[in-house]
PDB file of N, CA and C in Angstrom:
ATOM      1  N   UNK A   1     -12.322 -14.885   4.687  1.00  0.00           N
ATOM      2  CA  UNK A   1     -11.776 -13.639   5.201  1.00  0.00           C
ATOM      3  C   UNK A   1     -12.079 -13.543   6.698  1.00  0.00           C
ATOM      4  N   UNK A   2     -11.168 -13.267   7.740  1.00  0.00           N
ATOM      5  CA  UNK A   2     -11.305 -13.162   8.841  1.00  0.00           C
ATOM      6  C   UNK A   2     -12.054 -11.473   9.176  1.00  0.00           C
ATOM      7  N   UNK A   3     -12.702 -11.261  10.050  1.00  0.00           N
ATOM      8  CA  UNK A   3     -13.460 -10.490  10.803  1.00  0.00           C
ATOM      9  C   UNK A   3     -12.678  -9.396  10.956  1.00  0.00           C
ATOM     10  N   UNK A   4     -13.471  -8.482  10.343  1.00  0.00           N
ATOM     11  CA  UNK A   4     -12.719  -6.780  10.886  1.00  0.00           C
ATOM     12  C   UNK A   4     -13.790  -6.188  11.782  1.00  0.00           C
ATOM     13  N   UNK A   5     -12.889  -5.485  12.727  1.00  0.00           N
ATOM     14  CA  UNK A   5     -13.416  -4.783  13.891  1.00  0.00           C
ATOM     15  C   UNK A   5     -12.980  -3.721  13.963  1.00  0.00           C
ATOM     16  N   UNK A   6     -14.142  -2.390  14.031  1.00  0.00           N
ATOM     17  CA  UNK A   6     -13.170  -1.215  14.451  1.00  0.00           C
ATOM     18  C   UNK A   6     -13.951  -0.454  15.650  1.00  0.00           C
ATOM     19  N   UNK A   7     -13.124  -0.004  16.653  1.00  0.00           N
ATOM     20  CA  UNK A   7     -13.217   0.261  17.917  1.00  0.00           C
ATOM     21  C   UNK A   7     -13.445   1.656  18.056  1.00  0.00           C
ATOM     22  N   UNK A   8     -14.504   2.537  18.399  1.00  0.00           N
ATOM     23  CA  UNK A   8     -14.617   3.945  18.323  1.00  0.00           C
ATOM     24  C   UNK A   8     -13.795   4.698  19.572  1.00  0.00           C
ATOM     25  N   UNK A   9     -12.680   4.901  19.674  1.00  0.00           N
ATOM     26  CA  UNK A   9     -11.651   5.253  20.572  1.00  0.00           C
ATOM     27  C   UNK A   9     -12.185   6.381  21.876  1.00  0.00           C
ATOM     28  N   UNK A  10     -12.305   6.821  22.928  1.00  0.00           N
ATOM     29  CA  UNK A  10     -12.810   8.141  23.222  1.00  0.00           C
ATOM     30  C   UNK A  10     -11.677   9.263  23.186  1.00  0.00           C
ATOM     31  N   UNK A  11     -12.175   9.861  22.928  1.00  0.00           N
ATOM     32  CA  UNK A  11     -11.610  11.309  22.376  1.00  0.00           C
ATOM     33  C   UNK A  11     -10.408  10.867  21.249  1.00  0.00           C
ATOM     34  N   UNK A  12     -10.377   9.882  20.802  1.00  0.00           N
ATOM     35  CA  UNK A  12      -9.375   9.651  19.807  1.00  0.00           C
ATOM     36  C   UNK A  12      -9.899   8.782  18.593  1.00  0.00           C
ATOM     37  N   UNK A  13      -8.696   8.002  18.016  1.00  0.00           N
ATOM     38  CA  UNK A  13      -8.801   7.395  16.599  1.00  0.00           C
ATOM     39  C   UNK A  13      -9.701   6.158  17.000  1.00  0.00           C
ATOM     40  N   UNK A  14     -10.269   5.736  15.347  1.00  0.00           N
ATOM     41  CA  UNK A  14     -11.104   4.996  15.557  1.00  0.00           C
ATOM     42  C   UNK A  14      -9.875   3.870  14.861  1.00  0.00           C
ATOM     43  N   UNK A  15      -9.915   2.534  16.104  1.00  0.00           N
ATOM     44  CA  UNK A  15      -9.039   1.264  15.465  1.00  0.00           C
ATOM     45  C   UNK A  15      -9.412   0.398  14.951  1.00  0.00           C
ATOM     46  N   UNK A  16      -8.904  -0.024  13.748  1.00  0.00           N
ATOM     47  CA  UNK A  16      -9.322  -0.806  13.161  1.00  0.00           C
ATOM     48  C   UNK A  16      -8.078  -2.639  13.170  1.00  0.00           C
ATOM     49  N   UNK A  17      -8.609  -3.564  13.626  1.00  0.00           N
ATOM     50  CA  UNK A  17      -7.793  -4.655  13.254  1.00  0.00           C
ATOM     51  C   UNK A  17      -9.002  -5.771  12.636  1.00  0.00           C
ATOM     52  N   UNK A  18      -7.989  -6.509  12.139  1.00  0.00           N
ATOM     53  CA  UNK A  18      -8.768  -7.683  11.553  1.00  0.00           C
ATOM     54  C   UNK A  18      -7.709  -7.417   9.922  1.00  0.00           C
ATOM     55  N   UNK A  19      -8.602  -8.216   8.782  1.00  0.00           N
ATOM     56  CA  UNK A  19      -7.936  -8.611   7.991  1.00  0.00           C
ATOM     57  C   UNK A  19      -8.798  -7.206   6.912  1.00  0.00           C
ATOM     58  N   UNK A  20      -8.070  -6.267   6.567  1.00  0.00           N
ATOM     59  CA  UNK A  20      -8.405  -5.343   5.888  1.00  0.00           C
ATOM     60  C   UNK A  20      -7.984  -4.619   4.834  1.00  0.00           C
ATOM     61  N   UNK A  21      -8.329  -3.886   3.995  1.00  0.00           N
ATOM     62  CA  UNK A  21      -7.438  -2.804   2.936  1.00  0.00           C
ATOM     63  C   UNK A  21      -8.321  -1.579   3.083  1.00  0.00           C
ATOM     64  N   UNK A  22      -6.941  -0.621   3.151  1.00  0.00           N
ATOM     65  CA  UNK A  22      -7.752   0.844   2.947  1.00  0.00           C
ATOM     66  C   UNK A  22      -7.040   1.351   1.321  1.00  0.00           C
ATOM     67  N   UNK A  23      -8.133   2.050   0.966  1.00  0.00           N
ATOM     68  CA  UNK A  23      -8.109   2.838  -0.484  1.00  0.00           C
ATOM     69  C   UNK A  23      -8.162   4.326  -0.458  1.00  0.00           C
ATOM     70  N   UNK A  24      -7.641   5.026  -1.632  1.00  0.00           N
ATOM     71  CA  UNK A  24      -8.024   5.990  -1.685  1.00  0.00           C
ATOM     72  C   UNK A  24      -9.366   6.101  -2.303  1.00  0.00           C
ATOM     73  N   UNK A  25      -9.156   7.671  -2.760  1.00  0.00           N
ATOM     74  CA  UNK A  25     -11.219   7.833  -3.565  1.00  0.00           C
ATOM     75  C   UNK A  25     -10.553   7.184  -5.096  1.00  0.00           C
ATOM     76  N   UNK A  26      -9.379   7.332  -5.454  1.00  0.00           N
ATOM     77  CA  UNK A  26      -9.035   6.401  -6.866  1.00  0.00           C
ATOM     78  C   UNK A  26      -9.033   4.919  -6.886  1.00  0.00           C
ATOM     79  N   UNK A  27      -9.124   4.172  -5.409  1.00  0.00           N
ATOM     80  CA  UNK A  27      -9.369   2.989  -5.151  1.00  0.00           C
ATOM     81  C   UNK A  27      -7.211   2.500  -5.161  1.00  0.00           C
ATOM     82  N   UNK A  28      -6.590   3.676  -5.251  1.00  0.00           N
ATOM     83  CA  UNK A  28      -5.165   2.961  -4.829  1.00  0.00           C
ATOM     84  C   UNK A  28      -4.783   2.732  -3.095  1.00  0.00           C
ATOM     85  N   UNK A  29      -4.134   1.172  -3.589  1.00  0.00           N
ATOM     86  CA  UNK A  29      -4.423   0.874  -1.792  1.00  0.00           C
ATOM     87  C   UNK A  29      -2.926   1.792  -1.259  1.00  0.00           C
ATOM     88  N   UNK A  30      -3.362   2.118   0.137  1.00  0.00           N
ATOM     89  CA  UNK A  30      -1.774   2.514   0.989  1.00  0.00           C
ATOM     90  C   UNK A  30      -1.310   0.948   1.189  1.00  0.00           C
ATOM     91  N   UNK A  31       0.358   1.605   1.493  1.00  0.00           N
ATOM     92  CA  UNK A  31       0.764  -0.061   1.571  1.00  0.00           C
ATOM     93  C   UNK A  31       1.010   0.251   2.991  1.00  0.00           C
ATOM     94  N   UNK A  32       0.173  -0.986   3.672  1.00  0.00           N
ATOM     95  CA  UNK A  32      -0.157  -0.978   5.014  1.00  0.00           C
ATOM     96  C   UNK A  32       1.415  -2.159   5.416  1.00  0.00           C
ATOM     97  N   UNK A  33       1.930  -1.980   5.018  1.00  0.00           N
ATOM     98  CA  UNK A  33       3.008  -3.126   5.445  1.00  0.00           C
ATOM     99  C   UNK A  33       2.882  -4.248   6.240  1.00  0.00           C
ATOM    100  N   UNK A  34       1.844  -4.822   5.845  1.00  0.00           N
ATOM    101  CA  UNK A  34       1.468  -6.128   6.369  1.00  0.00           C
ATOM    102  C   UNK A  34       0.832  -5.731   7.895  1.00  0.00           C
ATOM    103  N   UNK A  35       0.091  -4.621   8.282  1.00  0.00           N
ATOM    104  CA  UNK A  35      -0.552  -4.371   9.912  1.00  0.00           C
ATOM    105  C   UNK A  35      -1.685  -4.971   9.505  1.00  0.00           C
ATOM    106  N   UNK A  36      -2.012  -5.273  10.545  1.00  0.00           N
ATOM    107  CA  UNK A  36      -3.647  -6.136  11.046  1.00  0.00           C
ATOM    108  C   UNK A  36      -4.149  -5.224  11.835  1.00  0.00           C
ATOM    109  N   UNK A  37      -3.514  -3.775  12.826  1.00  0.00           N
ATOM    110  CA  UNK A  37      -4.477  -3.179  13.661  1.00  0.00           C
ATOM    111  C   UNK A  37      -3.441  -1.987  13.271  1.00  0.00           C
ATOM    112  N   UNK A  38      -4.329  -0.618  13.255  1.00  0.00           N
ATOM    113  CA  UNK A  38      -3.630   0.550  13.166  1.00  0.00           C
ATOM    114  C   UNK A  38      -4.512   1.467  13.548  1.00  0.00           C
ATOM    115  N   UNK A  39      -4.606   2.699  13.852  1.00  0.00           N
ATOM    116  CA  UNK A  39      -6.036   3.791  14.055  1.00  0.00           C
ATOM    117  C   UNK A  39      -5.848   4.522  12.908  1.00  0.00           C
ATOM    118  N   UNK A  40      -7.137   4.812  12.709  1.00  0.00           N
ATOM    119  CA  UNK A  40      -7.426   5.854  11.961  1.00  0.00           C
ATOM    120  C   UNK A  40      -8.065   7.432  12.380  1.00  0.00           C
ATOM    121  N   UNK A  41      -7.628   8.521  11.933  1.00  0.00           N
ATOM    122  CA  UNK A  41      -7.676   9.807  11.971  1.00  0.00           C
ATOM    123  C   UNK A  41      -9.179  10.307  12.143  1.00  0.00           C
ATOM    124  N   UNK A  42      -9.553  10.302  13.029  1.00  0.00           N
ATOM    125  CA  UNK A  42     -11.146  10.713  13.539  1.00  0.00           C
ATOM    126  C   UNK A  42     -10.953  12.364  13.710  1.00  0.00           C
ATOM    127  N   UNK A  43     -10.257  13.438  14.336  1.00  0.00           N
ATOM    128  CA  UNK A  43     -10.290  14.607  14.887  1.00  0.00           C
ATOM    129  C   UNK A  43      -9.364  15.650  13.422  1.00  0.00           C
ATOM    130  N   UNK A  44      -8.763  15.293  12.801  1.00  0.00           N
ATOM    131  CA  UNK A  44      -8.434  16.303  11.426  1.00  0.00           C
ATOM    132  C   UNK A  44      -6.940  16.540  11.865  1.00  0.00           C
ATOM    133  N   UNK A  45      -6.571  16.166  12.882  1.00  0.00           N
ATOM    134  CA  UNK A  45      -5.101  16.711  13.360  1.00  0.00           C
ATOM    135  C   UNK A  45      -4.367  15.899  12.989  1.00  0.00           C
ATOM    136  N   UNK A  46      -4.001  15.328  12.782  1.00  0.00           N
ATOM    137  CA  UNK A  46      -3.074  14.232  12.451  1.00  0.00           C
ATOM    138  C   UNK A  46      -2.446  14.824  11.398  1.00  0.00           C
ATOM    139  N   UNK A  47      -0.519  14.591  10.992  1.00  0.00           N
ATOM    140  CA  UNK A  47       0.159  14.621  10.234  1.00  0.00           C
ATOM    141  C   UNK A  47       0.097  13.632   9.378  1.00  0.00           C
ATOM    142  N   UNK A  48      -0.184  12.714   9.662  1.00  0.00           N
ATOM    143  CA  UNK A  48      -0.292  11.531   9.325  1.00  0.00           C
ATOM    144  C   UNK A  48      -1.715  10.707   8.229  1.00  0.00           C
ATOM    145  N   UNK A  49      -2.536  11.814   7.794  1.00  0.00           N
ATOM    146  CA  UNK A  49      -3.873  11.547   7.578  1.00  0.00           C
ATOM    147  C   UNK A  49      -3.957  10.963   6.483  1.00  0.00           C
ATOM    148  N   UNK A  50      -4.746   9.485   6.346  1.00  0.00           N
ATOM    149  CA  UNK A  50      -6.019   9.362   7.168  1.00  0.00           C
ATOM    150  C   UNK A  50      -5.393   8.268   8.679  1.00  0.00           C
ATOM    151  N   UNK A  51      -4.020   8.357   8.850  1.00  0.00           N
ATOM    152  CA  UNK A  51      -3.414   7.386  10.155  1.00  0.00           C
ATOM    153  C   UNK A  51      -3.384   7.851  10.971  1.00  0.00           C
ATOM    154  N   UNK A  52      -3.686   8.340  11.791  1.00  0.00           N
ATOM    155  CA  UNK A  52      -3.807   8.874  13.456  1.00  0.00           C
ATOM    156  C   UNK A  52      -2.484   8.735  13.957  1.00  0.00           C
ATOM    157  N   UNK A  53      -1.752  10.189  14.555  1.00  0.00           N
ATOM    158  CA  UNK A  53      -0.322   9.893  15.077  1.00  0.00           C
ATOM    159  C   UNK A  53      -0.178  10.681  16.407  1.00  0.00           C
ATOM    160  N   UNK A  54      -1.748  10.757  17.285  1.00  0.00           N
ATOM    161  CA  UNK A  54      -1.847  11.277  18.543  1.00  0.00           C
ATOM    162  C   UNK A  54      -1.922  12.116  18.541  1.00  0.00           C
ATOM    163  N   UNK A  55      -2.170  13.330  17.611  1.00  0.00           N
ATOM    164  CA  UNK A  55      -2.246  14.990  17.698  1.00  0.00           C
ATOM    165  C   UNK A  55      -3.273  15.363  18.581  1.00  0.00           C
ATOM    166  N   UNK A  56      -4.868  14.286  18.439  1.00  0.00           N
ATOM    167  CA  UNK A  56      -5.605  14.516  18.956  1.00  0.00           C
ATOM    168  C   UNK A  56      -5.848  14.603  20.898  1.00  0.00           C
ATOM    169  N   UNK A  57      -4.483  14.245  21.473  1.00  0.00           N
ATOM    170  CA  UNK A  57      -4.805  14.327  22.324  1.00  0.00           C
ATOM    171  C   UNK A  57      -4.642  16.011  22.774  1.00  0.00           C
ATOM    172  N   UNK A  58      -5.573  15.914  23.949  1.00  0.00           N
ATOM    173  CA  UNK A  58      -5.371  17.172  24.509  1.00  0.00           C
ATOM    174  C   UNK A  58      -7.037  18.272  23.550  1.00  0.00           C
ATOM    175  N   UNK A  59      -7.305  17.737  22.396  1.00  0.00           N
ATOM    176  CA  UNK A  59      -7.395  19.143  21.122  1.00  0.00           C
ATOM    177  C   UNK A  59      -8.921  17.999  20.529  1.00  0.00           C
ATOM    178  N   UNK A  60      -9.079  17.164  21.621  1.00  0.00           N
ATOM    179  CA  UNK A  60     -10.706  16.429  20.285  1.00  0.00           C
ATOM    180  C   UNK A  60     -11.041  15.472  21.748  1.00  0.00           C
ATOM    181  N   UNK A  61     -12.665  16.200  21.814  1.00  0.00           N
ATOM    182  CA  UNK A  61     -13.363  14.982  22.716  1.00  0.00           C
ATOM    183  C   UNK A  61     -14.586  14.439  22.026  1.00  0.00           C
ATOM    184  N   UNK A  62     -15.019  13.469  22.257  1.00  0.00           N
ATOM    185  CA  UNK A  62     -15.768  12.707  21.895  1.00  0.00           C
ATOM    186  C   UNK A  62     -16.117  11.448  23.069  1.00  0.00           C
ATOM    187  N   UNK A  63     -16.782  11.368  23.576  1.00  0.00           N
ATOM    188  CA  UNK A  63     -17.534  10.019  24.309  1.00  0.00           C
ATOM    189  C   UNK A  63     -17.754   9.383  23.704  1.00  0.00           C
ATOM    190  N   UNK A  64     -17.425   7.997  23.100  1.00  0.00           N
ATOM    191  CA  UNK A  64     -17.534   7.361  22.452  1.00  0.00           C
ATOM    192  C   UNK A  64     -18.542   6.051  23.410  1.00  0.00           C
ATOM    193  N   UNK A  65     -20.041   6.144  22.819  1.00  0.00           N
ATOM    194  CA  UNK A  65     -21.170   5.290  23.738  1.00  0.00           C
ATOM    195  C   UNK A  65     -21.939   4.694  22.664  1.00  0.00           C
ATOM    196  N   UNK A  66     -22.153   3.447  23.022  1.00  0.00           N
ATOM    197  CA  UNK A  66     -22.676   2.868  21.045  1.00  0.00           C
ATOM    198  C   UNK A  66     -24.043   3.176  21.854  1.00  0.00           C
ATOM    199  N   UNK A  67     -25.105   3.335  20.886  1.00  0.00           N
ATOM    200  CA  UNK A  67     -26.720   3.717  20.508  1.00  0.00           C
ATOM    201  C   UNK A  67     -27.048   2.806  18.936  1.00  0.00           C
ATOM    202  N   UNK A  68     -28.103   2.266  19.253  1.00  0.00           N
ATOM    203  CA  UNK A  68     -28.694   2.325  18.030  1.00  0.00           C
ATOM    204  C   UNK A  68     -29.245   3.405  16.678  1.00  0.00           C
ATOM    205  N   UNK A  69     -28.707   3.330  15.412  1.00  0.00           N
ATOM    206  CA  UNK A  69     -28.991   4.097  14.988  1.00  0.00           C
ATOM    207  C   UNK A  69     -30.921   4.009  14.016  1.00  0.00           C
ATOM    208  N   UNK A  70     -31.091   4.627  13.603  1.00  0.00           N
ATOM    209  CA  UNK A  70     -32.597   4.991  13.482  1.00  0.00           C
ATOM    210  C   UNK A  70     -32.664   3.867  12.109  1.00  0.00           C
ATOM    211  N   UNK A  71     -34.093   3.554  12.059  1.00  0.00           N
ATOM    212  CA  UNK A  71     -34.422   2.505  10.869  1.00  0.00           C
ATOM    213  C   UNK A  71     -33.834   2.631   9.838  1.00  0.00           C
ATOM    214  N   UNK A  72     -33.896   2.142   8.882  1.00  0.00           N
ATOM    215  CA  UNK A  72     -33.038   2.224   7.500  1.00  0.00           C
ATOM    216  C   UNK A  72     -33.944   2.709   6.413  1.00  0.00           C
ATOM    217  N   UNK A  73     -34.054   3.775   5.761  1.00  0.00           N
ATOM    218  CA  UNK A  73     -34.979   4.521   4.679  1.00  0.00           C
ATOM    219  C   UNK A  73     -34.748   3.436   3.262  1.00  0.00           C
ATOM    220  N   UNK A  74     -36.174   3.263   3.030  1.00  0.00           N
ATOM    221  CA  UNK A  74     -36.088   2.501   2.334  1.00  0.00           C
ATOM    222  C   UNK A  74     -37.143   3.058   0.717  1.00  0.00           C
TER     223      UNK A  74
END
């Protein structure tokens, strides 16, 4: 399986390409029509949800700055 990457957008969708499937919570896949990169719906606006179709501009900020996150509870 080739490498999925997803890109935390600023003030927008988070993209995802590489070789992937998205599910619902019933585990039925959307039919992605054969895409390798698409965004996904980070800000709730989208018509399109969970696919991001630009609502967010203008209406969702976010700085998107990677940090490490804290140890893992074990």
């Amino acid at each position: 399986m080739a490498n999925t990457k997803i890109t935390v957008n600023p003030n927008g969708s988070l993209k995802i390409e590489g070789d992937f499937e998205i599910v619902d919570n019933q585990g039925n896949a959307y039919g992605l029509q054969g895409r390798t990169t698409l965004g996904l719906c980070r800000c709730g606006h989208s018509n399109n949800k969970p696919f991001c179709d630009g609502s967010h501009r203008g209406k969702f900020e976010h700085e998107a700055v990677a940090f490490d996150l804290p140890p893992r509870k074990v």
